[in-house]
PDB file of N, CA and C in Angstrom:
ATOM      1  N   UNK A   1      57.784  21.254   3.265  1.00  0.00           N
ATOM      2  CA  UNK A   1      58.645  20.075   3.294  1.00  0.00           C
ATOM      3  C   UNK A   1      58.336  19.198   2.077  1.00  0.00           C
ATOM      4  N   UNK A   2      59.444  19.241   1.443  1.00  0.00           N
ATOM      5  CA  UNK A   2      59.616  17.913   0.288  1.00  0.00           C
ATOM      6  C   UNK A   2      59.185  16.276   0.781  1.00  0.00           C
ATOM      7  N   UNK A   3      58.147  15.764  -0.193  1.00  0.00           N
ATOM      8  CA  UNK A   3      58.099  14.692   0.249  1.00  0.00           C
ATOM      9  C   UNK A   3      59.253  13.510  -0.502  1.00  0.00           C
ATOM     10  N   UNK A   4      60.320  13.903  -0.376  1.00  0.00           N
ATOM     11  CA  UNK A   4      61.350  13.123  -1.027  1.00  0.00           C
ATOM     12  C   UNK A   4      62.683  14.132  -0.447  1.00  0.00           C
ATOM     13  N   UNK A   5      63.631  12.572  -0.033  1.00  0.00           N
ATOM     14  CA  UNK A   5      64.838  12.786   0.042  1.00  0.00           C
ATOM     15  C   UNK A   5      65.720  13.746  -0.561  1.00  0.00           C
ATOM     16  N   UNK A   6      66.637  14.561   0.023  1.00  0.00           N
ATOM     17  CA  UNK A   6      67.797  15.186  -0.555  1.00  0.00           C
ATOM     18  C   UNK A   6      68.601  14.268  -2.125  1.00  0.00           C
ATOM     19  N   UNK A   7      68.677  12.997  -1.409  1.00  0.00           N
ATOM     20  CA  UNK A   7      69.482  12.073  -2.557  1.00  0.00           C
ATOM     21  C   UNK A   7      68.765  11.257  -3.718  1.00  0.00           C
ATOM     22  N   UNK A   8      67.191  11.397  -3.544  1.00  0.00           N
ATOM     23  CA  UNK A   8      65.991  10.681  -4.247  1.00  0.00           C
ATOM     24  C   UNK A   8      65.821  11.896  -5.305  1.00  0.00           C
ATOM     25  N   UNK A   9      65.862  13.529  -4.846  1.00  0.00           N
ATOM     26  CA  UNK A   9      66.174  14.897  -5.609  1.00  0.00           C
ATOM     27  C   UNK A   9      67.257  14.620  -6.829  1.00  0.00           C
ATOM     28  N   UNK A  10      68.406  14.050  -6.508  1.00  0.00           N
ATOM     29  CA  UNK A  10      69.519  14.407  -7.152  1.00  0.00           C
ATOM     30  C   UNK A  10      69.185  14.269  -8.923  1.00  0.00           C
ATOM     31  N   UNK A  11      68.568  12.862  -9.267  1.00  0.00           N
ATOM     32  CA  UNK A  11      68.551  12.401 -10.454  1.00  0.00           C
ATOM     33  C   UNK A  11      67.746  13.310 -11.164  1.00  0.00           C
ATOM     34  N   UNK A  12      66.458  13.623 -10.565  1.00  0.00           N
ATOM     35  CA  UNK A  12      65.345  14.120 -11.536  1.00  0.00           C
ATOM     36  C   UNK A  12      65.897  15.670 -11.444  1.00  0.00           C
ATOM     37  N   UNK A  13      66.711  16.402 -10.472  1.00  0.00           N
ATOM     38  CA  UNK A  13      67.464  17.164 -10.663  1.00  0.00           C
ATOM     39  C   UNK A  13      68.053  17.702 -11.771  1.00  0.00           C
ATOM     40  N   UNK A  14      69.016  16.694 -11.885  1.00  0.00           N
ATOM     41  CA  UNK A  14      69.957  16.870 -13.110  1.00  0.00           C
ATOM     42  C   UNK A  14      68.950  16.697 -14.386  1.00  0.00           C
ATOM     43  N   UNK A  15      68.439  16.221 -14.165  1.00  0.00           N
ATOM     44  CA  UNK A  15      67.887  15.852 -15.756  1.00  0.00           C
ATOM     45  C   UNK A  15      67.097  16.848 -16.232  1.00  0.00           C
ATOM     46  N   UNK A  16      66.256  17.798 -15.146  1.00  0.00           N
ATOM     47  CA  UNK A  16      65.502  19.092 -15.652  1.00  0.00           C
ATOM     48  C   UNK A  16      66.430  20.191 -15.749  1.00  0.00           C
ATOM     49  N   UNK A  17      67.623  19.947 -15.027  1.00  0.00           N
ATOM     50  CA  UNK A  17      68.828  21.005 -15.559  1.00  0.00           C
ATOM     51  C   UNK A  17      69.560  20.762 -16.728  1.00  0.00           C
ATOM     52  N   UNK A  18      69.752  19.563 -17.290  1.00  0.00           N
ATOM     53  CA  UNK A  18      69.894  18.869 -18.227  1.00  0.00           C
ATOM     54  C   UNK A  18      69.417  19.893 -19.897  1.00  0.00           C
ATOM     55  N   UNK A  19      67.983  19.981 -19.707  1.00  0.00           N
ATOM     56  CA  UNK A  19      67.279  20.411 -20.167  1.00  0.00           C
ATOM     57  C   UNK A  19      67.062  21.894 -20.715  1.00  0.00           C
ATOM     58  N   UNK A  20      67.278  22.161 -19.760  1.00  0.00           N
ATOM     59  CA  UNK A  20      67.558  23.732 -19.794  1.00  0.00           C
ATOM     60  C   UNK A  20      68.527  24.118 -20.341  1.00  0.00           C
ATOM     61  N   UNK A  21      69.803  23.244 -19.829  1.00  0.00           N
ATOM     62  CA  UNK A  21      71.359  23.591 -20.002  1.00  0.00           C
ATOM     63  C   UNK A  21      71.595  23.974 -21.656  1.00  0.00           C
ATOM     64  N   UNK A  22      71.455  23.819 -22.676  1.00  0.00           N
ATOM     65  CA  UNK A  22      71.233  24.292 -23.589  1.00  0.00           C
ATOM     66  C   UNK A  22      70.912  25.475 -23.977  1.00  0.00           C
ATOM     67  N   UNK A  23      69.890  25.953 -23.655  1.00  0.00           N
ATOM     68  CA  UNK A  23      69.409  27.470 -23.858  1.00  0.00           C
ATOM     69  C   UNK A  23      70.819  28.349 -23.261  1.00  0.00           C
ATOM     70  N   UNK A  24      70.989  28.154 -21.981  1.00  0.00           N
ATOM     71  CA  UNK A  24      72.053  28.843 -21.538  1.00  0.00           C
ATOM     72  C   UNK A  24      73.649  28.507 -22.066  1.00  0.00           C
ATOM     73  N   UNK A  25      73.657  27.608 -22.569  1.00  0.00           N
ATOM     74  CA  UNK A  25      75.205  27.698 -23.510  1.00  0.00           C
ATOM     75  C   UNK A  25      75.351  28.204 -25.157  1.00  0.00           C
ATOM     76  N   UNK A  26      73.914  28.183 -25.418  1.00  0.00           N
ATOM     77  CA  UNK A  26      73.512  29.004 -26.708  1.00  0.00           C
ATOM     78  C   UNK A  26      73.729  30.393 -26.733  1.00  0.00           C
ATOM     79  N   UNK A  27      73.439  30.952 -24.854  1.00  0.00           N
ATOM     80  CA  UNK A  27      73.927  32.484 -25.017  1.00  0.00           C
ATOM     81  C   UNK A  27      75.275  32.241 -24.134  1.00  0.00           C
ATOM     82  N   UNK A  28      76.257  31.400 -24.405  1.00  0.00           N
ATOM     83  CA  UNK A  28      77.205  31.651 -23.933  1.00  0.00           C
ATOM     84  C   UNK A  28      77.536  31.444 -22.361  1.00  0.00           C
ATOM     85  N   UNK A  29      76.948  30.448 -21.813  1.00  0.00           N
ATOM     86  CA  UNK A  29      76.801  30.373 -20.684  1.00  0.00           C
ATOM     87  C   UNK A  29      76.792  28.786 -19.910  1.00  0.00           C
ATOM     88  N   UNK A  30      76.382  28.953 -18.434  1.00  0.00           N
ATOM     89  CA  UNK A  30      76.142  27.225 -18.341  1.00  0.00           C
ATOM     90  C   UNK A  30      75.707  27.443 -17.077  1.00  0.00           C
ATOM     91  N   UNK A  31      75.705  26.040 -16.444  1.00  0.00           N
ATOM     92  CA  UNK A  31      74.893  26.430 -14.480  1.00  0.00           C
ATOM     93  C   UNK A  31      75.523  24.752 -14.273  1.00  0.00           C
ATOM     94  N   UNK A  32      76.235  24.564 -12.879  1.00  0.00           N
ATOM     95  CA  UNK A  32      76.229  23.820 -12.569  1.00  0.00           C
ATOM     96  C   UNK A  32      75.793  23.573 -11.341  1.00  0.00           C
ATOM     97  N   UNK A  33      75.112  22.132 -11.222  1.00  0.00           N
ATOM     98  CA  UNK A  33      74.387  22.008  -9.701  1.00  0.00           C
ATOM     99  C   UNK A  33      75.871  21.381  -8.667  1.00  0.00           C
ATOM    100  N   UNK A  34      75.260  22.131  -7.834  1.00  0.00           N
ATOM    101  CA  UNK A  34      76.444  22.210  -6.627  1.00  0.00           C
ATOM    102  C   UNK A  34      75.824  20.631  -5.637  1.00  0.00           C
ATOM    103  N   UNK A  35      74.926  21.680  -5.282  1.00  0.00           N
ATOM    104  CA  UNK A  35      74.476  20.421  -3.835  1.00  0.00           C
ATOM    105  C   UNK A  35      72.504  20.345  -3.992  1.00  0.00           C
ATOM    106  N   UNK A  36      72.235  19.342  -3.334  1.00  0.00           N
ATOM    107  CA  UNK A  36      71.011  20.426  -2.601  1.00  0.00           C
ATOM    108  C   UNK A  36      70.741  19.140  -1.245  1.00  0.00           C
ATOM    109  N   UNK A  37      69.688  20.339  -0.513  1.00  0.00           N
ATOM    110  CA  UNK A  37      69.988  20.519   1.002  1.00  0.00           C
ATOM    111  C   UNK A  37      69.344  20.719   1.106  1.00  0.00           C
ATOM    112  N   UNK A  38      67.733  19.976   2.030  1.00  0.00           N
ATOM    113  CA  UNK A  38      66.425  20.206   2.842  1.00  0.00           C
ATOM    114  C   UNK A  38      65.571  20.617   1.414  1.00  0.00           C
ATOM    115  N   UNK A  39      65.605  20.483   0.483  1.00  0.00           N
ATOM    116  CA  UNK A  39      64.887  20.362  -0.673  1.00  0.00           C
ATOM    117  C   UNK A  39      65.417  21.993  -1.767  1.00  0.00           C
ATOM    118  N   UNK A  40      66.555  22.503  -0.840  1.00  0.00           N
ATOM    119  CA  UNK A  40      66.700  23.468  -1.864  1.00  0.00           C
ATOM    120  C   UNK A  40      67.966  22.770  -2.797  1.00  0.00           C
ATOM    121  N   UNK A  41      67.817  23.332  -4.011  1.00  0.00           N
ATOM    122  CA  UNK A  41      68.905  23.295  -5.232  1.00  0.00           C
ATOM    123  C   UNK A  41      70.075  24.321  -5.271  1.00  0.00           C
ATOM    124  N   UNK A  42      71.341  24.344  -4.708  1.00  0.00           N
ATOM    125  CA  UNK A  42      71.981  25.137  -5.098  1.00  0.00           C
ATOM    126  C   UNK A  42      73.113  25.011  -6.297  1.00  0.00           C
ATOM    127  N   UNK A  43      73.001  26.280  -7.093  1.00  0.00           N
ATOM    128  CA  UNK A  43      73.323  26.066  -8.328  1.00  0.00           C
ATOM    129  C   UNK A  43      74.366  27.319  -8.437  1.00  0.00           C
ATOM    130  N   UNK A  44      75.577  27.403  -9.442  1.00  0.00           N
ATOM    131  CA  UNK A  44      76.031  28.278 -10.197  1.00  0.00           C
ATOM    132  C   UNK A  44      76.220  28.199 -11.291  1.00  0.00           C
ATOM    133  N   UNK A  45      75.726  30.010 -12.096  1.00  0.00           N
ATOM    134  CA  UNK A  45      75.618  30.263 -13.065  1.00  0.00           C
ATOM    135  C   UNK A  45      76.945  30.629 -13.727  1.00  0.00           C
ATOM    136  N   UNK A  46      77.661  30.094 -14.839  1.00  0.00           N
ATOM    137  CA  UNK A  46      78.899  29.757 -15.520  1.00  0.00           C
ATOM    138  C   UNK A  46      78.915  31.137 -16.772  1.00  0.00           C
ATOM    139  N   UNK A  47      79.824  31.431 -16.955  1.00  0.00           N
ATOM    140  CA  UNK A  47      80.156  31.703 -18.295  1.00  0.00           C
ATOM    141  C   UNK A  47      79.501  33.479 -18.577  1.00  0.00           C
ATOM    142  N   UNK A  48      78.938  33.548 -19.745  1.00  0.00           N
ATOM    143  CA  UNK A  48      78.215  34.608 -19.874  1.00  0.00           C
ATOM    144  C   UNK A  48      77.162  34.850 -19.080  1.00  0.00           C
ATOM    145  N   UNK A  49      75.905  34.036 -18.453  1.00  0.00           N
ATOM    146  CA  UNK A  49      75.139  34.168 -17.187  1.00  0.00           C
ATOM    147  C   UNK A  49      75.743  34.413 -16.108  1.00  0.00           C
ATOM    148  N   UNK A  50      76.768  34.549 -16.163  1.00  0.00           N
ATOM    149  CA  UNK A  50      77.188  34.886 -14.766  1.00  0.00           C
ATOM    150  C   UNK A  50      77.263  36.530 -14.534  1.00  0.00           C
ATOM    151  N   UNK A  51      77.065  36.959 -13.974  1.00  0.00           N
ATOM    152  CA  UNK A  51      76.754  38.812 -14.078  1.00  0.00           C
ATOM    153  C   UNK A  51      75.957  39.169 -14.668  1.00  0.00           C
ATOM    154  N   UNK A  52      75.447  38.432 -15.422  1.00  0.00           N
ATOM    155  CA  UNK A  52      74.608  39.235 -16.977  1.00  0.00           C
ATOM    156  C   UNK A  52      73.120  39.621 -15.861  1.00  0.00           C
ATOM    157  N   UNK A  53      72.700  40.592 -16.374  1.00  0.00           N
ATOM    158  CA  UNK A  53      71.665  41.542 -15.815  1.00  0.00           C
ATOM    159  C   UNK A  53      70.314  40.716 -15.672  1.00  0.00           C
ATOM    160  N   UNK A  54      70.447  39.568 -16.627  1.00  0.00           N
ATOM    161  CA  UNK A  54      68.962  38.672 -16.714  1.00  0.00           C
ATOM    162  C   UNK A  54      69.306  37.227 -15.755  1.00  0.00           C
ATOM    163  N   UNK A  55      70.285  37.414 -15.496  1.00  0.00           N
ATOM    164  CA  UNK A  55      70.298  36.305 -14.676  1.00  0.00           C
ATOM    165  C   UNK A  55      69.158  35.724 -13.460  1.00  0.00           C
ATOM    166  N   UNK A  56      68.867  36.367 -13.325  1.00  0.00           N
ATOM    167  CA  UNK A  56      67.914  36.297 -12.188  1.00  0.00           C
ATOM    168  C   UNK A  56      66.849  35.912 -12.825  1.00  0.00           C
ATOM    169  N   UNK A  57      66.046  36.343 -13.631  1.00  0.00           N
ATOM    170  CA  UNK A  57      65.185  36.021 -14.707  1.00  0.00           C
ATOM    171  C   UNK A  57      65.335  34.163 -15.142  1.00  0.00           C
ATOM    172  N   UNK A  58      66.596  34.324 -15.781  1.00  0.00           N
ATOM    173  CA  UNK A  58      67.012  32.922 -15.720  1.00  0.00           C
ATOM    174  C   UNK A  58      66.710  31.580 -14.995  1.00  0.00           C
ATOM    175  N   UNK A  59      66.982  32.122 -13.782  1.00  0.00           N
ATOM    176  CA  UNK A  59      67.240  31.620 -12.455  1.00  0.00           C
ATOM    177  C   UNK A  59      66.179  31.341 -12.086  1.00  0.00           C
ATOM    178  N   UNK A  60      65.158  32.138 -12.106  1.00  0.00           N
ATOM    179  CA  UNK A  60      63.654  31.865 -11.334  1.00  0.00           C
ATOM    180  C   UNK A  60      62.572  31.757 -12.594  1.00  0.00           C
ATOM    181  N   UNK A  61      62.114  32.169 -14.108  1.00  0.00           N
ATOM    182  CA  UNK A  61      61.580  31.916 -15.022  1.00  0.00           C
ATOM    183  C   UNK A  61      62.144  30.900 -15.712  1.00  0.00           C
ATOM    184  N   UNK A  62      63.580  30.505 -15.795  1.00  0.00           N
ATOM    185  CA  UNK A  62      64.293  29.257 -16.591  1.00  0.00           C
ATOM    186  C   UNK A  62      64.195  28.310 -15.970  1.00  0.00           C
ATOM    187  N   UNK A  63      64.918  28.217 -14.985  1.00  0.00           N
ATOM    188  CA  UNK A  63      65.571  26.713 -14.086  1.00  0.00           C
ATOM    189  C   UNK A  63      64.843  26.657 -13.084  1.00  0.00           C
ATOM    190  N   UNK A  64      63.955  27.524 -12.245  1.00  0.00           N
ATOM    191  CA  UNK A  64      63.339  27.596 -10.649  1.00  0.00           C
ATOM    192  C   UNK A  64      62.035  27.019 -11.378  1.00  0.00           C
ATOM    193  N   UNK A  65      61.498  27.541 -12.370  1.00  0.00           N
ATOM    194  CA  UNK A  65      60.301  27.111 -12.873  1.00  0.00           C
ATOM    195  C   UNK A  65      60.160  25.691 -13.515  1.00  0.00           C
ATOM    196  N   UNK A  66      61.319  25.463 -14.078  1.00  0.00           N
ATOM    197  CA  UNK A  66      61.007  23.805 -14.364  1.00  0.00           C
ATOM    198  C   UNK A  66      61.177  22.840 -13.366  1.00  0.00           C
ATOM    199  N   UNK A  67      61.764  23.395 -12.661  1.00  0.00           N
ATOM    200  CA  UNK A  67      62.107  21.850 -11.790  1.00  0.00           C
ATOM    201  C   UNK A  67      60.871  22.317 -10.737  1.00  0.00           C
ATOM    202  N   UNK A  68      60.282  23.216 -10.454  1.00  0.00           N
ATOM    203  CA  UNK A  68      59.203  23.525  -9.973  1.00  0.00           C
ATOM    204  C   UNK A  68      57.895  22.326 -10.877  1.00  0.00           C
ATOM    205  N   UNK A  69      57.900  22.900 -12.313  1.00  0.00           N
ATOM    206  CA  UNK A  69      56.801  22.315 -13.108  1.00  0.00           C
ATOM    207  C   UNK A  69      57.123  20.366 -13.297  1.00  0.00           C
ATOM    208  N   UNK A  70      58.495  20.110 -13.117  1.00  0.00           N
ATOM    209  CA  UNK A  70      58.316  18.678 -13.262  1.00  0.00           C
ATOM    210  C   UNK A  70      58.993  17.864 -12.347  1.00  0.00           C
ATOM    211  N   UNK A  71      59.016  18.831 -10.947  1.00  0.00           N
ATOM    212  CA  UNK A  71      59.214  17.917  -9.963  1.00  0.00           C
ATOM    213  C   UNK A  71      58.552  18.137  -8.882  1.00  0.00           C
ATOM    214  N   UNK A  72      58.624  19.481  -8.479  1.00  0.00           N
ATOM    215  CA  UNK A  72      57.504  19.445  -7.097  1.00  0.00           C
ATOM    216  C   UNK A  72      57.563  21.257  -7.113  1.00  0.00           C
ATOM    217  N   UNK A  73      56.284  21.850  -6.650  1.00  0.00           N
ATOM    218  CA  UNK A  73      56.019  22.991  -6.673  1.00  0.00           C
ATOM    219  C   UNK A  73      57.139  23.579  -5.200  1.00  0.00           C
ATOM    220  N   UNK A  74      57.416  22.932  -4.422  1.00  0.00           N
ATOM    221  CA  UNK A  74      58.193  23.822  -3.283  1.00  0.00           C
ATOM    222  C   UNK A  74      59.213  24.005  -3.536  1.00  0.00           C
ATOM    223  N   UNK A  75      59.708  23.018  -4.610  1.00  0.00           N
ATOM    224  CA  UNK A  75      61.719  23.441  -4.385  1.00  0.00           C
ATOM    225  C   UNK A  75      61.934  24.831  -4.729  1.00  0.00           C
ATOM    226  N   UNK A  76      63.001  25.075  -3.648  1.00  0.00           N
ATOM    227  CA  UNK A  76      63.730  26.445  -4.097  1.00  0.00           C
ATOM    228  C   UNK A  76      65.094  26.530  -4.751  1.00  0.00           C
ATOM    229  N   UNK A  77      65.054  27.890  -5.694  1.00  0.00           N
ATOM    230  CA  UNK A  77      66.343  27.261  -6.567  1.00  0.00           C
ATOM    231  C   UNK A  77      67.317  28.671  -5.630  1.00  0.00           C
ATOM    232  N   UNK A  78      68.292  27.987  -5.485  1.00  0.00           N
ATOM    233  CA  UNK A  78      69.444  29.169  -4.822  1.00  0.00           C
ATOM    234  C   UNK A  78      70.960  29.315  -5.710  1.00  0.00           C
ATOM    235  N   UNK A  79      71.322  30.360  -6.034  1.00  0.00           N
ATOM    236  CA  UNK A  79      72.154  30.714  -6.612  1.00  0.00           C
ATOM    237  C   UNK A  79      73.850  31.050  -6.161  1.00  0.00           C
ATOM    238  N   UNK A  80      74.344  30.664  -6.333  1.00  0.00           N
ATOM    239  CA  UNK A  80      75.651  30.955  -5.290  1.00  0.00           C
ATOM    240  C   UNK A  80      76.851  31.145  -6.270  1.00  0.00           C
ATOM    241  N   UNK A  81      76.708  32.439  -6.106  1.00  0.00           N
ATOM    242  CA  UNK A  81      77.732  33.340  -7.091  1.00  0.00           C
ATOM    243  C   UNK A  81      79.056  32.914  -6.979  1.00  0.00           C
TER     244      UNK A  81
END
């Protein structure tokens, strides 16, 4: 359990996706955050990340890992194709 709100999430959210979002429009791509819910992030992957074989990689070494490293080690990042 997150010690912070669903809606206290949202800001520092965006801003470590923020961050990232770059790398992934450099290869042609993008992620937008949908919702999140009981401390998970659900997100979709846009553009060229979307199908691409590394996505997952992406997903859990790109975006699961930062908002892991600069917000809290439990969040889970979920993907919704």
């Amino acid at each position: 359990m997150l010690p912070f709100s669903d809606q206290k999430l949202l800001k520092p959210v965006e801003i470590v996706i923020d961050k990232v979002r770059p790398m992934l429009i450099n290869d042609g791509g993008n992620v937008t955050l949908l919702k999140i819910e009981n401390g998970k992030v659900y997100v979709r992957l846009e553009g060229a990340c979307k199908g691409c074989p590394s996505s997952s990689k992406t997903l859990k070494f790109g975006i699961e890992s930062a908002l892991k490293n600069e917000i809290h080690p439990d969040i889970e990042l979920i993907n919704v194709g």
